[in-house]
C-alpha atoms as a PDB file:
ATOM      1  CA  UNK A   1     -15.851-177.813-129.788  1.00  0.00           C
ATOM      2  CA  UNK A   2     -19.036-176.160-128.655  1.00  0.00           C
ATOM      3  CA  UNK A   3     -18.748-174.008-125.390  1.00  0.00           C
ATOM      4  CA  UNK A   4     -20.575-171.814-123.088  1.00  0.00           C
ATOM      5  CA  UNK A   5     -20.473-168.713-124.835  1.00  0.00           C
ATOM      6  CA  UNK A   6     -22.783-166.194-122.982  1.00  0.00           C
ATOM      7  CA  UNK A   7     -24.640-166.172-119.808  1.00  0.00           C
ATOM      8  CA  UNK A   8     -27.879-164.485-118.648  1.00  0.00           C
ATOM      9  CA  UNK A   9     -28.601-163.703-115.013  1.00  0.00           C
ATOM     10  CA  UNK A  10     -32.469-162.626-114.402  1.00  0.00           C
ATOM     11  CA  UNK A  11     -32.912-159.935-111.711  1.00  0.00           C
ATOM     12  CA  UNK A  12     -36.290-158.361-109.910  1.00  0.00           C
ATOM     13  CA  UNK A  13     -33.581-155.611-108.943  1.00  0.00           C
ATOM     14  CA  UNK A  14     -30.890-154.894-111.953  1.00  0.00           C
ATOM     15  CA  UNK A  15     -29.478-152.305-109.557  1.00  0.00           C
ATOM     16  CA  UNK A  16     -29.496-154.956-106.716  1.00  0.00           C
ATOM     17  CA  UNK A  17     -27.995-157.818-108.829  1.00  0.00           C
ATOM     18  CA  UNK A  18     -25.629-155.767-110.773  1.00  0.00           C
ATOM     19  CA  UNK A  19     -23.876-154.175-107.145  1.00  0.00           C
ATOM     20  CA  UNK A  20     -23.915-157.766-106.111  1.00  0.00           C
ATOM     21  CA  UNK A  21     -21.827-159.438-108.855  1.00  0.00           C
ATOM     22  CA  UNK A  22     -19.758-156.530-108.782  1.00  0.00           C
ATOM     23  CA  UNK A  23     -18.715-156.806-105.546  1.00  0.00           C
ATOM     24  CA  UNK A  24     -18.425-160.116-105.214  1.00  0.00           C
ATOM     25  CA  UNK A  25     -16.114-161.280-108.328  1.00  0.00           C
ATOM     26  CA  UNK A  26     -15.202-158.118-109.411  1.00  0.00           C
ATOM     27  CA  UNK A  27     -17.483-158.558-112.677  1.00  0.00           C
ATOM     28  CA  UNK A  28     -17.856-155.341-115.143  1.00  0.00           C
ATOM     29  CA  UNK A  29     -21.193-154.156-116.128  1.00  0.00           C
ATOM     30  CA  UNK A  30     -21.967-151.706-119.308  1.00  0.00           C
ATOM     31  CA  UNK A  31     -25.219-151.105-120.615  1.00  0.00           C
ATOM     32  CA  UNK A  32     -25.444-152.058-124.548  1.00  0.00           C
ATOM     33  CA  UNK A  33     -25.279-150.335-127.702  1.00  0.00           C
ATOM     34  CA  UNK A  34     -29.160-149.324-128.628  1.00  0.00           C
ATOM     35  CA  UNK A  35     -32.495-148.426-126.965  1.00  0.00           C
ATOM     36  CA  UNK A  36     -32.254-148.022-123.353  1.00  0.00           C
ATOM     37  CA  UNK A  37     -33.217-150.971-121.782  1.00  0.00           C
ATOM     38  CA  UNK A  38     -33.395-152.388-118.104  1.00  0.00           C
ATOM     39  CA  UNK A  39     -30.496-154.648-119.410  1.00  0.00           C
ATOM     40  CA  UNK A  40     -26.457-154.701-118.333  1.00  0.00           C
ATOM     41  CA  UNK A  41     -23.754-156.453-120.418  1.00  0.00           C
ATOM     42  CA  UNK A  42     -21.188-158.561-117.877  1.00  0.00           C
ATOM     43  CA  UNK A  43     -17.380-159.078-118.747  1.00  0.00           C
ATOM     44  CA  UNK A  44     -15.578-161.787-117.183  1.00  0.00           C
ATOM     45  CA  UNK A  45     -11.980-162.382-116.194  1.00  0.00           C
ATOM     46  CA  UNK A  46     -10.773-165.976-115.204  1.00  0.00           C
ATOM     47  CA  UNK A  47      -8.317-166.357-112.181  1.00  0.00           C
ATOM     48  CA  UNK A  48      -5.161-165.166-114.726  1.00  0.00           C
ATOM     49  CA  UNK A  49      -7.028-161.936-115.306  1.00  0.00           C
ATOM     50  CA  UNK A  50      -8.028-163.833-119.125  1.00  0.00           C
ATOM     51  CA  UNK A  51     -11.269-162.806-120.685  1.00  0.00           C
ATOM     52  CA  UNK A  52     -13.901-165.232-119.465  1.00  0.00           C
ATOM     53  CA  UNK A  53     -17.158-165.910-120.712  1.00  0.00           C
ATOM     54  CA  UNK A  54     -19.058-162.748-120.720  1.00  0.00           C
ATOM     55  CA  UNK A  55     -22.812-162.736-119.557  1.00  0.00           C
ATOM     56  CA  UNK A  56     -25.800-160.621-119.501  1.00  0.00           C
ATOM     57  CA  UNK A  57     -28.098-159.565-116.531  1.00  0.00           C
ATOM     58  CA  UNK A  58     -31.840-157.980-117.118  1.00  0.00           C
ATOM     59  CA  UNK A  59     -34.900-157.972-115.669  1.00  0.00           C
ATOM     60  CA  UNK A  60     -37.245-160.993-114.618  1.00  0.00           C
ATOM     61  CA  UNK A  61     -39.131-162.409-117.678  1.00  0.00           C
ATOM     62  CA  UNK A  62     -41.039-164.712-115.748  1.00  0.00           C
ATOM     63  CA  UNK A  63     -41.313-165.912-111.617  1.00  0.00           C
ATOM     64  CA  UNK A  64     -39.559-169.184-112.698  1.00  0.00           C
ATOM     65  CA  UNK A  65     -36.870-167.751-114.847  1.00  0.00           C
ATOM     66  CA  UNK A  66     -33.270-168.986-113.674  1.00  0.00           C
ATOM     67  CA  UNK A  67     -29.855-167.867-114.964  1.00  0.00           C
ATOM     68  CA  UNK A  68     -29.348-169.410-117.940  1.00  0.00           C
ATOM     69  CA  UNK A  69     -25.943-170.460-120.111  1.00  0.00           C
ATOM     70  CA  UNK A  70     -25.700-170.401-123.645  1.00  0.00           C
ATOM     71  CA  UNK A  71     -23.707-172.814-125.695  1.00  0.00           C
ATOM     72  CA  UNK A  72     -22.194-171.551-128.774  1.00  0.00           C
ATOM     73  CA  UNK A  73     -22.618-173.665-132.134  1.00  0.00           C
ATOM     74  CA  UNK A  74     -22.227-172.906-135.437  1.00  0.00           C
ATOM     75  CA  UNK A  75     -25.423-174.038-136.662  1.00  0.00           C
ATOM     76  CA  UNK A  76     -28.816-173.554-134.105  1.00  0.00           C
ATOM     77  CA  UNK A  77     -30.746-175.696-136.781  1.00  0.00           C
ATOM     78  CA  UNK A  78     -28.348-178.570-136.879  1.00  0.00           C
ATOM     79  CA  UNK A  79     -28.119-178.376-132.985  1.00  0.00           C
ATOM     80  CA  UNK A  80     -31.615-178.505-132.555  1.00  0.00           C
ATOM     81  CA  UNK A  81     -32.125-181.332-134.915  1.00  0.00           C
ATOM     82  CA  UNK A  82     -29.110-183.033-132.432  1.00  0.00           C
ATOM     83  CA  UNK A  83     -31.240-182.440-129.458  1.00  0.00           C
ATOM     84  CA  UNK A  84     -34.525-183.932-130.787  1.00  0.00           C
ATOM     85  CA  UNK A  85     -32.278-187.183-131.946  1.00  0.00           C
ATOM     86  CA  UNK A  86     -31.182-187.576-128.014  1.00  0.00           C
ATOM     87  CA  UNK A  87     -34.397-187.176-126.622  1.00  0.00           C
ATOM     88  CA  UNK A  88     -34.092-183.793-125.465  1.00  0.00           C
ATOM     89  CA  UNK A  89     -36.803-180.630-126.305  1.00  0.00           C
ATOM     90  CA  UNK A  90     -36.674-177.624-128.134  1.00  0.00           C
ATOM     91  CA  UNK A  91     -38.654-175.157-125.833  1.00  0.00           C
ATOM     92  CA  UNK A  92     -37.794-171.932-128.376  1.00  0.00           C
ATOM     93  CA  UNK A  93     -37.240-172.202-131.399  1.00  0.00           C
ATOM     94  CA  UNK A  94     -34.442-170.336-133.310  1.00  0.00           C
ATOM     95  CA  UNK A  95     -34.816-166.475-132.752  1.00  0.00           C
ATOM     96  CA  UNK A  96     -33.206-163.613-134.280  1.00  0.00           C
ATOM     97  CA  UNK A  97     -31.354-161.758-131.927  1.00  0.00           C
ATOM     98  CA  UNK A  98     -30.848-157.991-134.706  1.00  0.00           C
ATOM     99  CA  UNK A  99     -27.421-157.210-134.769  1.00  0.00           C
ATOM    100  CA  UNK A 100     -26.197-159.943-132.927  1.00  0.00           C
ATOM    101  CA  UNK A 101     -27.042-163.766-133.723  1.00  0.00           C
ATOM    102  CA  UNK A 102     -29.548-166.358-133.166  1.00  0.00           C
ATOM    103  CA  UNK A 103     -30.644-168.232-130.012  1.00  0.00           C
ATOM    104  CA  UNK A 104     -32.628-171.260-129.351  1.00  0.00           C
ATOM    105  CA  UNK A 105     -33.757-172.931-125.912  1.00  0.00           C
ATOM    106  CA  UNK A 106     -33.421-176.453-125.097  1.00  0.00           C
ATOM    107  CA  UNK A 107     -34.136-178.608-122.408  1.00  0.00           C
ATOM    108  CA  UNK A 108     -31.470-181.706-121.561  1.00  0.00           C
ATOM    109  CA  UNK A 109     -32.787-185.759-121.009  1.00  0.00           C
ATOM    110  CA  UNK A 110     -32.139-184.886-117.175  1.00  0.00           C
ATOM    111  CA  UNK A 111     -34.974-181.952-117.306  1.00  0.00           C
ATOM    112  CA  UNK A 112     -31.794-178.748-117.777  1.00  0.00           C
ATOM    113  CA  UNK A 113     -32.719-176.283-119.384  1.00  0.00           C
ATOM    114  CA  UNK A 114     -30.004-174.684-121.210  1.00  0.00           C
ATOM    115  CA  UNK A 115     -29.204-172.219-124.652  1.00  0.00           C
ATOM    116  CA  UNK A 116     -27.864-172.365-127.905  1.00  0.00           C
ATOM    117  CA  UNK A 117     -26.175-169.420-129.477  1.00  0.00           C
ATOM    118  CA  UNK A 118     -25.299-168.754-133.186  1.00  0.00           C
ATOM    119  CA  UNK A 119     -23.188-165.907-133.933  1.00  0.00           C
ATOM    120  CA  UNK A 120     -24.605-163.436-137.256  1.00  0.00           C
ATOM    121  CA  UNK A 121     -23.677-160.366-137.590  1.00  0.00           C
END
């Protein structure tokens, strides 16, 4: 069953944001293999000290950009095509992410905007 798989939390302040989580759930932050980037990794723990979903936090993209979940499916194409069927929209299309997977961005009947996440390696 499809389940939210990643997270992304937008920040003006990465610094700010990341000393923030941290200190308030405990949350681990490491900066990803590659280029440097303004751009953290978050791990996750439930409350039996389980893995939980892990997360991402970077900067801004845009004034109106709100944290975002990502719903993992083993097909973005076939997901999409669901969404359109139910009367939701397809704001991005699916997007390599190198390394990593694809990701496409939806928007719900009730105006939520949400993720999809394909894993590729």
């Amino acid at each position: 069953m499809p389940t939210i798989v990643h997270f992304d939390i937008p920040a003006d302040d990465t610094e700010r944001a990341r000393k923030f989580y941290s200190e308030l759930f405990d949350w681990k932050f490491e900066r990803p293999p590659g280029p440097p980037m303004e751009y953290y990794l978050v791990e996750t723990e439930d409350l039996e000290g389980e893995a939980g979903p892990g997360g991402g936090l970077g900067k801004r993209g845009a004034p109106d950009q709100r944290m975002m979940n990502y719903i993992g499916v083993p097909s973005v194409d076939e997901y999409l095509a669901k969404v359109e069927k139910l009367g939701g929209k397809v704001l991005m299309q699916k997007t390599v992410v190198p390394g990593w997977g694809y990701l496409a961005i939806c928007k719900d009947t009730e105006d939520n905007t949400f993720g999809l996440w394909e894993d590729n390696e």
